[in-house]
N, C-alpha and C. Protein backbone atom coordinates (compact mmCIF):
# COMPACT_ATOMS: atom_id res chain seq x y z
N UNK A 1 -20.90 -159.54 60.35
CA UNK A 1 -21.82 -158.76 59.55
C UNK A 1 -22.83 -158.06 60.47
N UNK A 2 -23.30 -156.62 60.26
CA UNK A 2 -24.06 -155.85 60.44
C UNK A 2 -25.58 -156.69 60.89
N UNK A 3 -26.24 -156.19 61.65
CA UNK A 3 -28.06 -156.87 61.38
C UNK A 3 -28.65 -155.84 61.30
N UNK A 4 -29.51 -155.81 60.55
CA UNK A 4 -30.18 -154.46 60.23
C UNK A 4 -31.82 -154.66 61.39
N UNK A 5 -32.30 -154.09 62.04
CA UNK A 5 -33.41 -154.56 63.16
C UNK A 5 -34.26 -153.17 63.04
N UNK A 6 -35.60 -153.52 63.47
CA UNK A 6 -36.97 -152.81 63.05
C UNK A 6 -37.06 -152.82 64.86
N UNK A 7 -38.61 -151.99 64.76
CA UNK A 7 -39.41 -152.29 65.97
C UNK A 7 -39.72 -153.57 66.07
N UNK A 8 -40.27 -153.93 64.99
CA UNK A 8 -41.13 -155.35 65.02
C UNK A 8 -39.69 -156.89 65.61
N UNK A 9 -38.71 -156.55 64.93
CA UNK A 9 -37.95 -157.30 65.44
C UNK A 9 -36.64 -157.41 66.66
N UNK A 10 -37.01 -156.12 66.83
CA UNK A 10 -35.81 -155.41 68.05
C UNK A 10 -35.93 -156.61 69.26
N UNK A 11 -37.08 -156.83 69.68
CA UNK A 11 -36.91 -157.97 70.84
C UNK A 11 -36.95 -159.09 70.68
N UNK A 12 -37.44 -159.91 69.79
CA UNK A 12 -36.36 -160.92 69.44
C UNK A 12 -35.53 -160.87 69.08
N UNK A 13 -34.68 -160.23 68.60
CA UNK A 13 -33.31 -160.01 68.57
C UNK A 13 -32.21 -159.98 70.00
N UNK A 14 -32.86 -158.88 70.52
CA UNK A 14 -32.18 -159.44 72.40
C UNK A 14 -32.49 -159.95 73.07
N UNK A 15 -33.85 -160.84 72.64
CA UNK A 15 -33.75 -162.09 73.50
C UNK A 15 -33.52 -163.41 72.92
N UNK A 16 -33.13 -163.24 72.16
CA UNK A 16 -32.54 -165.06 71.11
C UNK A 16 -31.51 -164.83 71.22
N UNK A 17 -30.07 -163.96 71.56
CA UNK A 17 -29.03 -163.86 71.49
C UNK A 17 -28.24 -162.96 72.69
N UNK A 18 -27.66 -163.96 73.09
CA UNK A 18 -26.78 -163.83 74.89
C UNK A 18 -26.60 -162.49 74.89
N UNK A 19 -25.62 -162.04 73.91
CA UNK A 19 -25.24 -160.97 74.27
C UNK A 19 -25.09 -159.87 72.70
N UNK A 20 -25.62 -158.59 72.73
CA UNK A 20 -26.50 -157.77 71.84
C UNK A 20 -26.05 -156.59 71.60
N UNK A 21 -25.45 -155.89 70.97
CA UNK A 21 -24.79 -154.57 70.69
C UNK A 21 -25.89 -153.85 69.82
N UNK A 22 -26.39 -152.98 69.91
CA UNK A 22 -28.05 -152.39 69.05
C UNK A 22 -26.91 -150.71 69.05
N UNK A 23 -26.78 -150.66 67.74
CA UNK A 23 -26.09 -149.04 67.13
C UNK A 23 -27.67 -148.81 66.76
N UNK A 24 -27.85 -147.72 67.69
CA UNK A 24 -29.11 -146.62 67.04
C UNK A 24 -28.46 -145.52 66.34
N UNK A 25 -28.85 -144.76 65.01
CA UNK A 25 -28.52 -144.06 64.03
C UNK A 25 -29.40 -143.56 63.58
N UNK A 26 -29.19 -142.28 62.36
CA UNK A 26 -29.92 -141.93 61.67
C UNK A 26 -28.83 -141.62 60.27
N UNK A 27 -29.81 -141.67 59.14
CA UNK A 27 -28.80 -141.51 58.29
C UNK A 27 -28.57 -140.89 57.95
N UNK A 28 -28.57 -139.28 58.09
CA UNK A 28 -28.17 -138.07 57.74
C UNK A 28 -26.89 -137.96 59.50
N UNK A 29 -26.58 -138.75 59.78
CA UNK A 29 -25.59 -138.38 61.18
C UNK A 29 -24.03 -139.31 60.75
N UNK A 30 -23.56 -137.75 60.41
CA UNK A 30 -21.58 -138.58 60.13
C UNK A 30 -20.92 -139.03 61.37
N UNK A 31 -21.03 -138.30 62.83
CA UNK A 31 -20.44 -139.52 63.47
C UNK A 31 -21.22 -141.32 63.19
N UNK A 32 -22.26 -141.04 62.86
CA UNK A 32 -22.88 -142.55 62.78
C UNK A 32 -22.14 -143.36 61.61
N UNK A 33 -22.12 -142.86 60.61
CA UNK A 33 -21.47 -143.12 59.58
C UNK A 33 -20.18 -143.40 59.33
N UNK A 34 -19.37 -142.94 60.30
CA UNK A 34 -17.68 -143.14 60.61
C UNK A 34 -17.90 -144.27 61.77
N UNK A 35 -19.06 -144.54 62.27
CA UNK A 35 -18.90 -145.45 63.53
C UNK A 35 -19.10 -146.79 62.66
N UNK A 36 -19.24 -147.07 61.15
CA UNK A 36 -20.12 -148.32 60.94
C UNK A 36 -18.77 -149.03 60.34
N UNK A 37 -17.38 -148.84 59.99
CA UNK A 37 -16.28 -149.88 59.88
C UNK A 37 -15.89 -150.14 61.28
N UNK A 38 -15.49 -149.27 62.66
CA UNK A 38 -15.16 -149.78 64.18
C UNK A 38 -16.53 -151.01 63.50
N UNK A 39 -17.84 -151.00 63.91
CA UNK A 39 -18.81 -152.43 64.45
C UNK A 39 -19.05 -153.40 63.11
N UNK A 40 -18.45 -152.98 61.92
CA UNK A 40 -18.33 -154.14 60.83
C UNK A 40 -16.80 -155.27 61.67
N UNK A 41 -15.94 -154.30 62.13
CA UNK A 41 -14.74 -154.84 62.48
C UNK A 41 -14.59 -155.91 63.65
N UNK A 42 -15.58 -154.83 64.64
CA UNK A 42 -16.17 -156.31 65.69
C UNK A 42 -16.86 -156.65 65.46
N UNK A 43 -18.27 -156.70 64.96
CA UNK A 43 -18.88 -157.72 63.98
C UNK A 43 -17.96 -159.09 63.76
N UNK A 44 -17.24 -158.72 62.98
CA UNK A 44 -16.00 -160.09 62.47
C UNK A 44 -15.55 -160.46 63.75
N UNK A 45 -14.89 -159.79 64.34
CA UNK A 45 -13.88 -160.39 65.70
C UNK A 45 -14.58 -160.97 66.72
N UNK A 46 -16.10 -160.58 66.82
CA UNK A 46 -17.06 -161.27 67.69
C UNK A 46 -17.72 -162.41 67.33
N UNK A 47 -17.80 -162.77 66.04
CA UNK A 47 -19.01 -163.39 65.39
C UNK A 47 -18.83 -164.95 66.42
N UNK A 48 -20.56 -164.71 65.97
CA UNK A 48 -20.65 -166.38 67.02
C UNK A 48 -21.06 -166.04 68.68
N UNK A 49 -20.73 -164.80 68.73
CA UNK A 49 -20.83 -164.94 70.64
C UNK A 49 -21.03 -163.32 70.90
N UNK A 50 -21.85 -162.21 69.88
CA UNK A 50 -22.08 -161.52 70.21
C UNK A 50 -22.58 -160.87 68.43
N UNK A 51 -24.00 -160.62 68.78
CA UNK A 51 -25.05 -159.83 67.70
C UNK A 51 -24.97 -158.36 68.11
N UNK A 52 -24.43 -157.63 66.62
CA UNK A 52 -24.16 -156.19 66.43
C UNK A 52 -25.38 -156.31 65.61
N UNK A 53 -26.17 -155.34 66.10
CA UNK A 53 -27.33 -154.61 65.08
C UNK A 53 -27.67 -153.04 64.79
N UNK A 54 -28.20 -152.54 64.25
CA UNK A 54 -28.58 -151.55 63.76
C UNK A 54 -30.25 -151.07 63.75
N UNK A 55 -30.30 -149.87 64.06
CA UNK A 55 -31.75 -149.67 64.60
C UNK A 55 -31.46 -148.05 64.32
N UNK A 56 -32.43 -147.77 63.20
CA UNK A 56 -32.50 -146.24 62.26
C UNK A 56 -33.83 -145.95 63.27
N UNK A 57 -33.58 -144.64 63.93
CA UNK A 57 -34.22 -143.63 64.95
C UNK A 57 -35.27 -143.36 64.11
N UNK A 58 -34.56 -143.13 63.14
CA UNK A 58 -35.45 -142.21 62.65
C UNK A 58 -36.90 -142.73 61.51
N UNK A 59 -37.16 -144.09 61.55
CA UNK A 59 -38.21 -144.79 61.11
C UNK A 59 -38.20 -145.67 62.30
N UNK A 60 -37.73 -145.68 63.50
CA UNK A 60 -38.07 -146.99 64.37
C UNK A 60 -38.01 -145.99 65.65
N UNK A 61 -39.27 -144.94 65.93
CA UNK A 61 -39.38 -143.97 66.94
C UNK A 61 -39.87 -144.63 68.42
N UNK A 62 -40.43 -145.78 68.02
CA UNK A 62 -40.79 -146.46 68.92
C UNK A 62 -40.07 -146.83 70.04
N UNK A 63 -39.32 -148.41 69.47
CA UNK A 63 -38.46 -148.50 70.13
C UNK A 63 -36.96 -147.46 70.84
N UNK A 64 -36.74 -146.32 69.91
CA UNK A 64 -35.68 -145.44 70.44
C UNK A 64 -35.86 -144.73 71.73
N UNK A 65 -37.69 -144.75 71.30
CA UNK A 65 -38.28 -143.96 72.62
C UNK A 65 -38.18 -144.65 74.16
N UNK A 66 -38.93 -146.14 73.27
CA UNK A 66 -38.90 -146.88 74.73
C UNK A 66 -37.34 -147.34 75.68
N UNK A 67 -36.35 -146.54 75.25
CA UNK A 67 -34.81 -146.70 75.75
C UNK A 67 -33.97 -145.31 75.84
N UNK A 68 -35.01 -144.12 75.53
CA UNK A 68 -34.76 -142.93 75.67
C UNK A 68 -33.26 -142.68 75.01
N UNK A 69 -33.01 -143.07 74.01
CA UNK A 69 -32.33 -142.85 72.81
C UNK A 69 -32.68 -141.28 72.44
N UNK A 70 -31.92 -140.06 73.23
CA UNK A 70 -31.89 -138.84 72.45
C UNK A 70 -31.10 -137.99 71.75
N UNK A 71 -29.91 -139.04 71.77
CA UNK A 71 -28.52 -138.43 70.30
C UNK A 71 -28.03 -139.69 69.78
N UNK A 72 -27.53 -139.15 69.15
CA UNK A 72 -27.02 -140.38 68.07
C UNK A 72 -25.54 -140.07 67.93
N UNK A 73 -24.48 -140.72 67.65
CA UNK A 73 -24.75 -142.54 67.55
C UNK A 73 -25.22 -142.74 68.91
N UNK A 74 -25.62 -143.97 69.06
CA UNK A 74 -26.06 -144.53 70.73
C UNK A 74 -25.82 -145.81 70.90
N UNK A 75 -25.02 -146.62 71.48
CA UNK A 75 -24.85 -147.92 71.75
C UNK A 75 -25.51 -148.50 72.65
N UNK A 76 -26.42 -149.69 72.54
CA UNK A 76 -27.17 -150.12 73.42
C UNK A 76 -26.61 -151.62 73.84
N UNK A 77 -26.00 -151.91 75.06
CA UNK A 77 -25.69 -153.20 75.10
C UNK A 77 -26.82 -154.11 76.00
N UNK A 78 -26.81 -155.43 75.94
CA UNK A 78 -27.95 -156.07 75.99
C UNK A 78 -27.42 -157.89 76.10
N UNK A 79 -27.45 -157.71 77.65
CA UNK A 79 -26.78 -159.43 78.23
C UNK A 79 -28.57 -160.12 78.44
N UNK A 80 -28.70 -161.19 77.97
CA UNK A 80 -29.54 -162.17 78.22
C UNK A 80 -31.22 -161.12 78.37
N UNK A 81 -31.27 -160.10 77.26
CA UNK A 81 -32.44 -159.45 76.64
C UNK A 81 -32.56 -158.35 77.57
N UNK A 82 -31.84 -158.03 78.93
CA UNK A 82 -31.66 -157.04 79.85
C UNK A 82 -30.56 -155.34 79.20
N UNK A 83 -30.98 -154.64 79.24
CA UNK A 83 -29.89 -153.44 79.31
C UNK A 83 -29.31 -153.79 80.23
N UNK A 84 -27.51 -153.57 80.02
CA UNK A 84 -26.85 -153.89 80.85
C UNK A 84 -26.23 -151.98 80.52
N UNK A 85 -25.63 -151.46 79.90
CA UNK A 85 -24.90 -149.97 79.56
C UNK A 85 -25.25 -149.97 78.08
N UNK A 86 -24.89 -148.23 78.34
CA UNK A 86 -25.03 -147.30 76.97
C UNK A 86 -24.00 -146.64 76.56
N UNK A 87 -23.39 -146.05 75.99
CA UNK A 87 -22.41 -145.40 75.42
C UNK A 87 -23.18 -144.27 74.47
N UNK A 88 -22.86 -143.38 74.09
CA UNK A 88 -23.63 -142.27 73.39
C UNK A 88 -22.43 -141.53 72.94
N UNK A 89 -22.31 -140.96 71.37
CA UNK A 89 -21.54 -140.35 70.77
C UNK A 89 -20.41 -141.50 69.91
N UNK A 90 -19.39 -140.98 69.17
CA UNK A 90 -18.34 -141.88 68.43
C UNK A 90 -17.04 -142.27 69.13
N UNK A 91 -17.36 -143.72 69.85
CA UNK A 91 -16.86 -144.28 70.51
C UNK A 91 -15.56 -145.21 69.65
N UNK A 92 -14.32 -145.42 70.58
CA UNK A 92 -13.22 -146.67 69.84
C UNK A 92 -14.05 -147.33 69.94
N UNK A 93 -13.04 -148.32 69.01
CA UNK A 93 -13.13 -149.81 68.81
C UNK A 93 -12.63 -150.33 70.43
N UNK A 94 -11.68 -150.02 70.60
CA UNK A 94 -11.32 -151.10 71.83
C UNK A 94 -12.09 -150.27 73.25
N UNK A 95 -12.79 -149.06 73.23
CA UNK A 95 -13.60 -148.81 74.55
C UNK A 95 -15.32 -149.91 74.27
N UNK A 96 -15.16 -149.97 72.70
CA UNK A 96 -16.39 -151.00 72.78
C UNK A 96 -15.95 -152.42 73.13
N UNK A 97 -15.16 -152.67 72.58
CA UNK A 97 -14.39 -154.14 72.66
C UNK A 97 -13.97 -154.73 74.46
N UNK A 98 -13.79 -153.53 75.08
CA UNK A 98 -14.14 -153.39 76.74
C UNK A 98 -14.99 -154.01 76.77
N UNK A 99 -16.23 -153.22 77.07
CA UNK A 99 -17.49 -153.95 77.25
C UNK A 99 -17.90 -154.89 76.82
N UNK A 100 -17.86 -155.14 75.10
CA UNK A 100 -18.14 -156.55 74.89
C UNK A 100 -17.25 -158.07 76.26
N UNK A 101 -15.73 -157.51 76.25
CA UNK A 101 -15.48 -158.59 77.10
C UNK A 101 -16.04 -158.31 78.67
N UNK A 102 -16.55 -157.72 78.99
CA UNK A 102 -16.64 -157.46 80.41
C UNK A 102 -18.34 -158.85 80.31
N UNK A 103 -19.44 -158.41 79.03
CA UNK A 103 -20.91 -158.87 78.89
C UNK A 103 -20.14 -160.08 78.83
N UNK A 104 -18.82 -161.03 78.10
CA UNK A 104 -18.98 -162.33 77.58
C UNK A 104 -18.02 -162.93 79.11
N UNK A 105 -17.79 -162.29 80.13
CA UNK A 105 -17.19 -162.74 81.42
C UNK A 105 -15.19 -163.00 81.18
N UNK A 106 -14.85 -162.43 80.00
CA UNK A 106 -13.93 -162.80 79.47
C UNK A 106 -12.72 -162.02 80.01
């Protein structure tokens, strides 16, 4: 399942959980919108050993800023509360599913 994440909760979120997938969006953006069954899908295939969240640009200017988030979709990955890579635009499932195994040493 999806996590839906604010400013207020964006960093505890990558730092209570090893390893952190943060989809920045807005909701008027259709690649964003075609990207959200690919991370419902790993969502499921990850669960337990890797937090997919969600972080709307466009009420959470803050944090997008402080990671220089300037298109959307934007994938933010996040090993032990560190940026580790980004991805930007409508990415596969298995070029994300890469990276997830590369963050879990797998």
């Amino acid at each position: 399942m999806l996590q839906s994440i604010d400013n207020d909760s964006f960093d505890r979120t990558i730092r209570d959980n090893e390893v952190v997938v943060v989809d920045c969006y807005t909701e008027w953006c259709s690649p964003c919108r075609k990207l959200i069954p690919t991370l419902e899908s790993l969502a499921d295939r990850y669960q337990g050993r890797v937090t997919i969240a969600k972080l709307d640009i466009g009420t959470n200017r803050e944090t997008s800023q402080r990671f220089g988030v300037m298109s959307v979709p934007a994938l933010l990955y996040f090993k032990n509360g560190e940026l580790s890579s980004r991805q930007t635009g409508l990415v596969s499932e298995s070029h994300i599913a890469e990276n997830l195994t590369t963050l879990l040493g797998e």
